[in-house]
C-alpha atoms as a PDB file:
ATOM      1  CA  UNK A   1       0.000   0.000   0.000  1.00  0.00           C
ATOM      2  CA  UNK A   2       1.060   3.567  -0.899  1.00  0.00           C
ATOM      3  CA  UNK A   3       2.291   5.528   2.713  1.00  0.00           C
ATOM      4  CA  UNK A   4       0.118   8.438   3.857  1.00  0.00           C
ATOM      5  CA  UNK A   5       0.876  11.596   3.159  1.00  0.00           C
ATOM      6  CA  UNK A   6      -1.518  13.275   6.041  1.00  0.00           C
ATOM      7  CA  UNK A   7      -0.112  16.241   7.451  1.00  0.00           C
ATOM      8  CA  UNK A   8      -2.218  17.437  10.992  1.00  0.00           C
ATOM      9  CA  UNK A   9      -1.439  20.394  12.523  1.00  0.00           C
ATOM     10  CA  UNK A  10      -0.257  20.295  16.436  1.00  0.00           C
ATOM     11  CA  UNK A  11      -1.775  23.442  17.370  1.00  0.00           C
ATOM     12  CA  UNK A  12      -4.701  22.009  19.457  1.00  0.00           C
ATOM     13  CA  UNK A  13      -2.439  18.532  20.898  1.00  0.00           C
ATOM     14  CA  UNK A  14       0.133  21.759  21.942  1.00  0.00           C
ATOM     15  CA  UNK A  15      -2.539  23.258  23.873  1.00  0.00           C
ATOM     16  CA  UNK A  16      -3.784  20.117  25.557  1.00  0.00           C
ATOM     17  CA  UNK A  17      -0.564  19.134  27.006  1.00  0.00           C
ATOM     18  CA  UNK A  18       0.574  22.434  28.048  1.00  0.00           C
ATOM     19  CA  UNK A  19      -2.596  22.691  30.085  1.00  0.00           C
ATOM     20  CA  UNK A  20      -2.205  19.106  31.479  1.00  0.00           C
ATOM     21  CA  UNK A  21       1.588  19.932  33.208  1.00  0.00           C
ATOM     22  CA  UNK A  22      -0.214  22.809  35.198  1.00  0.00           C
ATOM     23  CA  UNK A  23      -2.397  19.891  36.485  1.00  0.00           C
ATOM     24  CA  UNK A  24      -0.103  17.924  37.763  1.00  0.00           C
ATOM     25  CA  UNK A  25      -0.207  16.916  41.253  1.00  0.00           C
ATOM     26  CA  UNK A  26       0.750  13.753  43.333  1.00  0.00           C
ATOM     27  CA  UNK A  27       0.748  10.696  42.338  1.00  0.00           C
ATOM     28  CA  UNK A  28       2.537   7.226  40.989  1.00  0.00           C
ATOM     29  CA  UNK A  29       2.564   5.788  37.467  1.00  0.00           C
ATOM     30  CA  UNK A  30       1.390   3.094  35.610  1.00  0.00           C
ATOM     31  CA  UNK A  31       2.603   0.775  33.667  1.00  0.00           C
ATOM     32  CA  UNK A  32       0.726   1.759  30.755  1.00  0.00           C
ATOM     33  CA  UNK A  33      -1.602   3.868  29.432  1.00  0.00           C
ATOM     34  CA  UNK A  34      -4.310   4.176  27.686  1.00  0.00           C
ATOM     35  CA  UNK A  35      -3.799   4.841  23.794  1.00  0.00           C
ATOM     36  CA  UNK A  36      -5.191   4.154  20.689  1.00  0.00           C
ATOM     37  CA  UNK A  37      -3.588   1.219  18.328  1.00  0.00           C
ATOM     38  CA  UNK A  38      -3.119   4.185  15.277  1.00  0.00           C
ATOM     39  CA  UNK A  39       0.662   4.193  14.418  1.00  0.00           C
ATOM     40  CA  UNK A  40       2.067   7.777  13.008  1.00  0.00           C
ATOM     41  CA  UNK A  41       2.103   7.860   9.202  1.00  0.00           C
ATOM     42  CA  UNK A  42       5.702   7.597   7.350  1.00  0.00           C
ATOM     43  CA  UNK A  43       7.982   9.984   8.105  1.00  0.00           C
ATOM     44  CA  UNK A  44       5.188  11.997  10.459  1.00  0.00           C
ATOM     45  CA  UNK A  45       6.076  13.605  14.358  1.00  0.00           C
ATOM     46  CA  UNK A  46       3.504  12.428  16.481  1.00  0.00           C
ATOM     47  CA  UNK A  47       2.906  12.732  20.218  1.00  0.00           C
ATOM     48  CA  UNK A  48       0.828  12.579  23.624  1.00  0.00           C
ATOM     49  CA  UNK A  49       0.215  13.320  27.216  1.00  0.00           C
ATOM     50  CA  UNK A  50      -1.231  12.261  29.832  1.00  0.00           C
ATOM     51  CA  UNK A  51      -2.269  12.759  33.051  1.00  0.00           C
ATOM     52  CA  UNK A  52      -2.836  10.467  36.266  1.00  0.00           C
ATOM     53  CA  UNK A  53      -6.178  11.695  37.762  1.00  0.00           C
ATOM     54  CA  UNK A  54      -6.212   9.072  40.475  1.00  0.00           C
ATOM     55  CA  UNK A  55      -3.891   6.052  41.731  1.00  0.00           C
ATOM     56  CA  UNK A  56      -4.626   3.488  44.690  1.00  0.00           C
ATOM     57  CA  UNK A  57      -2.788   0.639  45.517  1.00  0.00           C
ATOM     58  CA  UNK A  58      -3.228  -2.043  47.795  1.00  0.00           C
ATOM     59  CA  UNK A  59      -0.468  -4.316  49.594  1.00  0.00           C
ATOM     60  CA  UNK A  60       0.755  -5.373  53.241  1.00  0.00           C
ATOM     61  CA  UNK A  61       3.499  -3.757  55.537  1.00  0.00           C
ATOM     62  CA  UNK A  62       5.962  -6.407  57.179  1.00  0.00           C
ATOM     63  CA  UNK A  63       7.013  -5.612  60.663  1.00  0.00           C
ATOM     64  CA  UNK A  64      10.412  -6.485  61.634  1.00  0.00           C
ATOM     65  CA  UNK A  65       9.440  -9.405  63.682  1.00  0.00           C
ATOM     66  CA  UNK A  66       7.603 -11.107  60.711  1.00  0.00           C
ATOM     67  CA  UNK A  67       3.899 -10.089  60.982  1.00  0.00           C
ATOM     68  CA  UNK A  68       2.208  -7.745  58.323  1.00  0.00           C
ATOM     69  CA  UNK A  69      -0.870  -5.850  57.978  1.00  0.00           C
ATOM     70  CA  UNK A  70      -2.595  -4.823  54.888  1.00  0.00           C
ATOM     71  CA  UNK A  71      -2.104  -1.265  53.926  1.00  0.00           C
ATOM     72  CA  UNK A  72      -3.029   1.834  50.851  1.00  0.00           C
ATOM     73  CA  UNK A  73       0.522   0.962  48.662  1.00  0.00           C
ATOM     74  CA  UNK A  74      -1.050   3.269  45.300  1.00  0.00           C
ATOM     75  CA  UNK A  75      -0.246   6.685  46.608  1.00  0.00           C
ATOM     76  CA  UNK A  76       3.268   9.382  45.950  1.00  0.00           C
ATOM     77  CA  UNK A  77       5.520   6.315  45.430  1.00  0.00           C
ATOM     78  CA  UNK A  78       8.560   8.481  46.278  1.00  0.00           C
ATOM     79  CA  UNK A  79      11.750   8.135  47.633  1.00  0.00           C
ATOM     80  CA  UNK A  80      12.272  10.325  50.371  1.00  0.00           C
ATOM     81  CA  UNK A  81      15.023  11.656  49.065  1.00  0.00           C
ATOM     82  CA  UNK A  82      13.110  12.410  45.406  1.00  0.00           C
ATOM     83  CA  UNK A  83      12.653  16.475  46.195  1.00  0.00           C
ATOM     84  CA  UNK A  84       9.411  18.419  46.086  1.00  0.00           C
ATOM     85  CA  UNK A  85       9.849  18.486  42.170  1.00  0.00           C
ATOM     86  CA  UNK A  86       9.046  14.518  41.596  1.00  0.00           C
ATOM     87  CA  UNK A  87       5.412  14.077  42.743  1.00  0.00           C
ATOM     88  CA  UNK A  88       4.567  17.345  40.276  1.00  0.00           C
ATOM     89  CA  UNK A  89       5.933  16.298  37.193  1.00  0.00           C
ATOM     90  CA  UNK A  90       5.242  12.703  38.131  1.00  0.00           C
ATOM     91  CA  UNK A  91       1.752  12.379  37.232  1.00  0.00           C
ATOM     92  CA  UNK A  92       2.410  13.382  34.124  1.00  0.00           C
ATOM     93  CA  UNK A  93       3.821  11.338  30.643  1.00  0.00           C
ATOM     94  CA  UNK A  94       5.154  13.091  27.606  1.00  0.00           C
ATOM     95  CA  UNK A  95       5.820  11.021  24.319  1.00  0.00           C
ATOM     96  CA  UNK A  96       7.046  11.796  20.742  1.00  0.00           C
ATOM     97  CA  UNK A  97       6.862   9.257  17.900  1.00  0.00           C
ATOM     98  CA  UNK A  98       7.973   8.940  14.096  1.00  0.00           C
ATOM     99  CA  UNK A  99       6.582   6.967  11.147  1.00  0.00           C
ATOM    100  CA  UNK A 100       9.667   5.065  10.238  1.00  0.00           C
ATOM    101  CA  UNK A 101       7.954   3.025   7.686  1.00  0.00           C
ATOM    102  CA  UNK A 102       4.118   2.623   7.331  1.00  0.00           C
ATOM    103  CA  UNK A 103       3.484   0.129   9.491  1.00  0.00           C
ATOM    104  CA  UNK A 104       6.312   0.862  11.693  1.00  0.00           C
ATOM    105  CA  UNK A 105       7.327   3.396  14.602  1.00  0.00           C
ATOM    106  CA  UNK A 106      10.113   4.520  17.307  1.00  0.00           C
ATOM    107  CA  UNK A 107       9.149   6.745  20.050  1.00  0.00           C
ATOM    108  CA  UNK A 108      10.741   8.332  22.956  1.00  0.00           C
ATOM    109  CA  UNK A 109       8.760   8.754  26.325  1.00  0.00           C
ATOM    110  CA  UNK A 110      10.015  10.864  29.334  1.00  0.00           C
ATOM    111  CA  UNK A 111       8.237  11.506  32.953  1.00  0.00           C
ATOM    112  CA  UNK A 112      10.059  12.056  36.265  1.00  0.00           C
ATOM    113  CA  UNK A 113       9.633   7.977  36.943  1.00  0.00           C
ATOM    114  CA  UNK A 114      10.643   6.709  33.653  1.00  0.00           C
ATOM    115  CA  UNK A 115      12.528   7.736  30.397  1.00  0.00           C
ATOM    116  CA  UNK A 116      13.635   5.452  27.497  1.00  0.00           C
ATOM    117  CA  UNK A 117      12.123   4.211  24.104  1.00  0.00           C
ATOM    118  CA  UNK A 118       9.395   2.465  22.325  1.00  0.00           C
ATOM    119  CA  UNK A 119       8.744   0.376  19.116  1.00  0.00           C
ATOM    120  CA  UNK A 120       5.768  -0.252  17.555  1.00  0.00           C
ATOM    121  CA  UNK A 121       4.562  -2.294  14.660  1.00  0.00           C
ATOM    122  CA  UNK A 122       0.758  -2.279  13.002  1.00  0.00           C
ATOM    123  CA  UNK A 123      -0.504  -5.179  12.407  1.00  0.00           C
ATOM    124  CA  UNK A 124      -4.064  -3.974  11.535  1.00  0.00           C
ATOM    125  CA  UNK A 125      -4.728  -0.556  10.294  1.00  0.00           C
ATOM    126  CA  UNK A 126      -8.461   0.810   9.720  1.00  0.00           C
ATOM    127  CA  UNK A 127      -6.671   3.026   7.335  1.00  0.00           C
ATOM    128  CA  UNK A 128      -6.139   0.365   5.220  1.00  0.00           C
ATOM    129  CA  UNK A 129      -9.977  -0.672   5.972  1.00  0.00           C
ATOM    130  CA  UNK A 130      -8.979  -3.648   8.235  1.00  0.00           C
ATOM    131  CA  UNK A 131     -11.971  -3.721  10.725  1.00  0.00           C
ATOM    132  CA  UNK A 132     -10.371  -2.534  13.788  1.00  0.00           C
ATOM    133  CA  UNK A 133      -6.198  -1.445  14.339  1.00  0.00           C
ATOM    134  CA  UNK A 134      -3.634  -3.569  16.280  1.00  0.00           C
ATOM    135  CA  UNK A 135      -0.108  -2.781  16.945  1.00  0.00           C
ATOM    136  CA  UNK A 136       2.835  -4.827  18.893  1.00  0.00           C
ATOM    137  CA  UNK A 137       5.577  -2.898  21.287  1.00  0.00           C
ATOM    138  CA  UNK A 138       7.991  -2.894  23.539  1.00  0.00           C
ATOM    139  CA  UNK A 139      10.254  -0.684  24.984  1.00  0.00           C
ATOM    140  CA  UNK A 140      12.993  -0.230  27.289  1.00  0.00           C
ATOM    141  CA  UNK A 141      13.445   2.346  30.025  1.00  0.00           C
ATOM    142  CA  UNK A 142      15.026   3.582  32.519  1.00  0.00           C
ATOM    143  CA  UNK A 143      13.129   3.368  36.203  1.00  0.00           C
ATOM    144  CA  UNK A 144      13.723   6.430  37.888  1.00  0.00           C
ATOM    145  CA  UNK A 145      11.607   5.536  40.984  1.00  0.00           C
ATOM    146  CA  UNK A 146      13.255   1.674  40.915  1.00  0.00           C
ATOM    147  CA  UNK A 147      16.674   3.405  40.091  1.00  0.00           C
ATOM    148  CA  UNK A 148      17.440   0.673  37.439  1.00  0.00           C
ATOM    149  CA  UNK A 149      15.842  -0.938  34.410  1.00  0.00           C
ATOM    150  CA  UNK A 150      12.778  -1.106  33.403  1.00  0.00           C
ATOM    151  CA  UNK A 151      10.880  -2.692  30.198  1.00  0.00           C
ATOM    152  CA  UNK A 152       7.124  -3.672  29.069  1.00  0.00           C
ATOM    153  CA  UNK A 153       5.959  -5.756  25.873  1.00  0.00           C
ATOM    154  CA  UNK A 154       2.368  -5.849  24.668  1.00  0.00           C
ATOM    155  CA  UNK A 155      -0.457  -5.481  22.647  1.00  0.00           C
ATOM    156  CA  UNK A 156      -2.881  -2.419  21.471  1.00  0.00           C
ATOM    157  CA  UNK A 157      -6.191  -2.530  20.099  1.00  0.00           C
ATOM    158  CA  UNK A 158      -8.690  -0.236  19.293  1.00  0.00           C
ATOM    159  CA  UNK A 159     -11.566   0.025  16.587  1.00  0.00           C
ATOM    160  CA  UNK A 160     -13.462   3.583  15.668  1.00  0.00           C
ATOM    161  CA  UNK A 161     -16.857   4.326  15.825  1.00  0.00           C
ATOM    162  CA  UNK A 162     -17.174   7.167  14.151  1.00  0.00           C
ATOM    163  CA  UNK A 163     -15.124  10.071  16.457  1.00  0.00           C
ATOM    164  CA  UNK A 164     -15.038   7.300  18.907  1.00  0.00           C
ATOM    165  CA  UNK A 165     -12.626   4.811  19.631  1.00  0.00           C
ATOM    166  CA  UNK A 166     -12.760   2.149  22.386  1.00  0.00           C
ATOM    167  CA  UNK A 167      -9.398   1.033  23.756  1.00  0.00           C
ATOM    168  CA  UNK A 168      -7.480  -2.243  25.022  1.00  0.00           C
ATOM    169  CA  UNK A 169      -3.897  -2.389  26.192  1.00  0.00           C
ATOM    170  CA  UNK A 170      -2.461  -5.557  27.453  1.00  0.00           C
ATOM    171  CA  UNK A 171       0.825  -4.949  28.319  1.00  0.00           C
ATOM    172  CA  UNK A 172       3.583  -6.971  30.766  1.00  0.00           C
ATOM    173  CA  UNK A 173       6.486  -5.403  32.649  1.00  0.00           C
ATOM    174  CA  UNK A 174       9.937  -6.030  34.396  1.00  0.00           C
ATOM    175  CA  UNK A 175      12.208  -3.837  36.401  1.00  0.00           C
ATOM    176  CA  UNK A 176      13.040  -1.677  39.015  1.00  0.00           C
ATOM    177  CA  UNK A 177      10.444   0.279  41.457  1.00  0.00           C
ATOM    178  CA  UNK A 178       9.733   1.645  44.417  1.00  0.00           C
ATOM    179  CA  UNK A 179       6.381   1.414  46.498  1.00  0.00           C
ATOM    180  CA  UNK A 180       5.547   3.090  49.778  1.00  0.00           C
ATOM    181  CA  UNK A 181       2.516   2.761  52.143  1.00  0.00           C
ATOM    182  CA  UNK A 182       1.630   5.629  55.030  1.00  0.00           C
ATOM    183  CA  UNK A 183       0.968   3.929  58.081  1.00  0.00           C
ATOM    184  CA  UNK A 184      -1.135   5.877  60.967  1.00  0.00           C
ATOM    185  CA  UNK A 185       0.683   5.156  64.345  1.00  0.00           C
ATOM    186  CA  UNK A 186      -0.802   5.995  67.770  1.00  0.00           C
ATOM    187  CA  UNK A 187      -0.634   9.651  68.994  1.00  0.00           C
ATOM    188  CA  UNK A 188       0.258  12.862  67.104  1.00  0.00           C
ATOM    189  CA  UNK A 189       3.888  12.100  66.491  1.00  0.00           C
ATOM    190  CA  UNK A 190       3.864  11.367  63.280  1.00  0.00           C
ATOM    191  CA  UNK A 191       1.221  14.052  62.174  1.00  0.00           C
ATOM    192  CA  UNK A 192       3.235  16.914  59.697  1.00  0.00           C
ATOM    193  CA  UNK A 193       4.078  20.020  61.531  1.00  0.00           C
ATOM    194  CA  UNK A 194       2.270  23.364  60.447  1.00  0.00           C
ATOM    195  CA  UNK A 195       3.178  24.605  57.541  1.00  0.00           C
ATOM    196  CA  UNK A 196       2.629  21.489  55.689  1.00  0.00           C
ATOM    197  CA  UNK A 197      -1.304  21.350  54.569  1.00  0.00           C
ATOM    198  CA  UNK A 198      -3.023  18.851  53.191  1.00  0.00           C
ATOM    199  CA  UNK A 199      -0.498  16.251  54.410  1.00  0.00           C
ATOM    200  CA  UNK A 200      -2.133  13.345  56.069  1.00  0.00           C
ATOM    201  CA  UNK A 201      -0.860  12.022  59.257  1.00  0.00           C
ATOM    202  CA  UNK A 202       1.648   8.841  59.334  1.00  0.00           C
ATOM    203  CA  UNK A 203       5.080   7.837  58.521  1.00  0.00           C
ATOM    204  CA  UNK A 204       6.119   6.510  55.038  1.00  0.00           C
ATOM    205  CA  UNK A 205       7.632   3.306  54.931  1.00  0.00           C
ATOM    206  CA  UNK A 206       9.000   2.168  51.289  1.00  0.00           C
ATOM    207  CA  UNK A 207      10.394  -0.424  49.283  1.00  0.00           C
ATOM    208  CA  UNK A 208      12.602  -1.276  46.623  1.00  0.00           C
ATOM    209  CA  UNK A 209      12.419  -4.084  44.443  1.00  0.00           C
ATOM    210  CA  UNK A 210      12.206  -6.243  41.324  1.00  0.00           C
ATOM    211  CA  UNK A 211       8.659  -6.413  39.745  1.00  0.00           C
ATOM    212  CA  UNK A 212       6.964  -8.239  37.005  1.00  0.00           C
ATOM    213  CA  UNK A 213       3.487  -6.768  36.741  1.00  0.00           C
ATOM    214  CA  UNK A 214       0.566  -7.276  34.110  1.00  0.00           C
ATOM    215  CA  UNK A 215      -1.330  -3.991  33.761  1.00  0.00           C
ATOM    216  CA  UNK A 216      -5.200  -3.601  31.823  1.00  0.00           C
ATOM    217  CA  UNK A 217      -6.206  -0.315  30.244  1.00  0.00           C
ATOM    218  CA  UNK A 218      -9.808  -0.180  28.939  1.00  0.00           C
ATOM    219  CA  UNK A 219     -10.669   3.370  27.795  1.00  0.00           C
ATOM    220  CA  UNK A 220     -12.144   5.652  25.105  1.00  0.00           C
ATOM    221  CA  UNK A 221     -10.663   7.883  22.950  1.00  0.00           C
ATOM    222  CA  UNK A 222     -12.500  10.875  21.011  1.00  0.00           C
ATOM    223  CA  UNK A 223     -10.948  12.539  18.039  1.00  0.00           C
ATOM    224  CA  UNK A 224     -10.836  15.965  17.847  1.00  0.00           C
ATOM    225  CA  UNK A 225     -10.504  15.781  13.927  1.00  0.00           C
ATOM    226  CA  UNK A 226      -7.496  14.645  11.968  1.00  0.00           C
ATOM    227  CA  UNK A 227      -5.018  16.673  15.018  1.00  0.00           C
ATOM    228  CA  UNK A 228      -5.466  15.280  17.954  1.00  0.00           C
ATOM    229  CA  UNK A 229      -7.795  12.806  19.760  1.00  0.00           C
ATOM    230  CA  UNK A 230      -8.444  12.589  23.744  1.00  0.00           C
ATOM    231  CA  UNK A 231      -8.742   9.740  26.207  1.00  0.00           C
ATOM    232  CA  UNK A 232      -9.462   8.643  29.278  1.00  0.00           C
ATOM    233  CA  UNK A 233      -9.170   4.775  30.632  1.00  0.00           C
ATOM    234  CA  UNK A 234      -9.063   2.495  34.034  1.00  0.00           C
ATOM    235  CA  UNK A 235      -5.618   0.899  34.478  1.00  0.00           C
ATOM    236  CA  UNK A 236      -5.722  -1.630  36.594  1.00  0.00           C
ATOM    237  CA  UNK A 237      -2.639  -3.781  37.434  1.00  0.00           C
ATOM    238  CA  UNK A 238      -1.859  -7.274  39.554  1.00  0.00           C
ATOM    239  CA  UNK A 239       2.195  -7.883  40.408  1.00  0.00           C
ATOM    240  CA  UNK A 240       2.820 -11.666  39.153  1.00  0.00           C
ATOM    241  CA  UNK A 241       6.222 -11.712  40.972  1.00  0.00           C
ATOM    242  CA  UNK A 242       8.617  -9.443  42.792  1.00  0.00           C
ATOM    243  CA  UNK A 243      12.103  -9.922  44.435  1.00  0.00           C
ATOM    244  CA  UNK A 244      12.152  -9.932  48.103  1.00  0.00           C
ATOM    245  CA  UNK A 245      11.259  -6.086  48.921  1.00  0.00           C
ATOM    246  CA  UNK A 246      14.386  -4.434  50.594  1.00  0.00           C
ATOM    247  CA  UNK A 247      13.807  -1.397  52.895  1.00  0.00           C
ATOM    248  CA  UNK A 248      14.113   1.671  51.287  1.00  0.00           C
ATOM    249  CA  UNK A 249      12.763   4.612  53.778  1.00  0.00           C
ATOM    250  CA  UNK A 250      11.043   5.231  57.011  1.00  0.00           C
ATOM    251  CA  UNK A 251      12.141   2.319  59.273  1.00  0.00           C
ATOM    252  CA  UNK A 252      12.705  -1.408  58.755  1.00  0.00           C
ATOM    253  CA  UNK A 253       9.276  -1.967  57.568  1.00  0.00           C
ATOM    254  CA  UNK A 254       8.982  -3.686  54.414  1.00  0.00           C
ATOM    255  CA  UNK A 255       6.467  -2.819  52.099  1.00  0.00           C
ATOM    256  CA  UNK A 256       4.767  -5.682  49.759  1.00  0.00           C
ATOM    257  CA  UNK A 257       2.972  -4.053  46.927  1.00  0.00           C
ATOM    258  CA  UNK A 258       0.033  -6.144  45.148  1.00  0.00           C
ATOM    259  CA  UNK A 259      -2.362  -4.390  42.847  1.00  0.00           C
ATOM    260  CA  UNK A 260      -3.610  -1.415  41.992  1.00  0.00           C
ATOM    261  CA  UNK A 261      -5.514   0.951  39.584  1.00  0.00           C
ATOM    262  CA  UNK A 262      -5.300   4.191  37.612  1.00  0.00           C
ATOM    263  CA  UNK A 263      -7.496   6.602  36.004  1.00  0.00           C
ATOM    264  CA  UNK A 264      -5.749   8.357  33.141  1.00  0.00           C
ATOM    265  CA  UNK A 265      -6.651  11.692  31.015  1.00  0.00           C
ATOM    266  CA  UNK A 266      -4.770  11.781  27.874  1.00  0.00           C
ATOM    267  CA  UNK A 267      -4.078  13.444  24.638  1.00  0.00           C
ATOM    268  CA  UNK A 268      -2.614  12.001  20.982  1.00  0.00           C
ATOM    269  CA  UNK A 269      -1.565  13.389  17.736  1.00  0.00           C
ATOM    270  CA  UNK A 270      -2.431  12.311  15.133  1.00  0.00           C
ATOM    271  CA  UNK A 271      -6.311  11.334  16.012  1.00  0.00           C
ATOM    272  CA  UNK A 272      -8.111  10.290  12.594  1.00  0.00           C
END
């Protein structure tokens, strides 16, 4: 098939993303997100953003002595030592992509918890009239949060109803990361001190470890014409294996993360 030759102006994506940094606020990221299975066209700049509404997690804290309790693991999975600068830009994803070849792109993604690359490959195109659009990646990365590697492999799908798309993205990952659970203790000791609002009371207790986790988005996309579509999806995610957790802030407590989910606002150029 010939390539396509559609040029889109950014203009409205542009907007879009510059208003979704000013949104950013705590919060951790997933493993994916939610995206439509439309590859850029041949030697085309695409790109997206998105933005982590709301994260919760759900794991156990292991005391010293060998007993655990079950704990909130899904909220500013943070080092301690990560700065006042990390939960802001956090919540937030950036990506640019390139047609390489039509059925074939690279793409560079960057966020305070992860940077590296992407491939992707179409294997079903509605541009071509296939009945709905499928594309294979991977990429590899570099865990900020985990302070090592990090890589996922999967699948996207996605078929348009008109300026409506529903969304599926299976994806797997391995590497680095670091998960963190606040734990109430008796009395007001470990409430913040004035000057810190909206802080709850508690102290953070994190981990670092090794994690293979399969993470789910199911979403809908709109397009905003030929420039840009938006999204917005449910991530949810289950950990299928992690290395022994090792102690990473707070105390000796070891925290065990499990599962958790995501709600994600995006935006995409091209949209169709």
């Amino acid at each position: 098939m010939p390539p396509r030759t559609r040029r889109r102006p950014r203009a409205v994506a542009g907007k879009i993303a510059v208003g979704l940094l000013f949104l950013s606020a705590a919060g951790c990221s997933p493993g994916i997100l939610p995206r439509t299975a439309d590859t850029v066209p041949e030697g085309e700049i695409g790109g997206g953003a998105h933005l982590i509404l709301w994260a919760f997690g759900t794991g156990r804290v292991e005391r010293p002595d060998g007993s655990a309790f079950r704990e909130s693991t899904g909220g500013s999975d943070f080092p301690p030592d990560a700065g006042i600068l990390a939960p802001m830009l956090g919540v937030t994803e950036y990506n640019l992509r390139y047609g390489v070849t039509r059925w074939a792109e690279v793409g560079v993604q960057a966020g305070s918890q992860r940077l590296g690359g992407e491939l992707r490959f179409a294997v079903l195109d509605e541009d071509v009239r296939d009945s709905f659009s499928m594309a294979l990646g991977g990429g590899f990365y570099y865990s900020a949060i985990g302070d090592g590697p990090w890589g996922r492999a999967g699948v996207d799908i996605s078929t348009r109803l008109g300026s409506v798309a529903p969304l599926l993205n299976v994806y797997v990952s391995h590497g680095a990361t670091y998960h963190s659970a606040r734990v109430d203790l008796p009395g007001d000791d470990d409430c913040p001190e004035e000057g810190y609002p909206g802080l709850e009371c508690g102290v953070l207790y994190g981990s670092s470890s090794l994690e293979t986790r399969l993470s789910v988005a199911v979403g809908l996309a709109w397009a905003l014409g030929e420039e840009a579509a938006l999204s917005f999806g449910a991530v949810p995610h289950v950990v299928l294996h992690a290395t022994r957790p090792e102690p990473g802030g707070g105390g000796p407590e070891i925290v065990h993360h499990d599962a958790g989910l995501h709600l994600v606002f995006g935006v995409q150029t091209p949209g169709w």
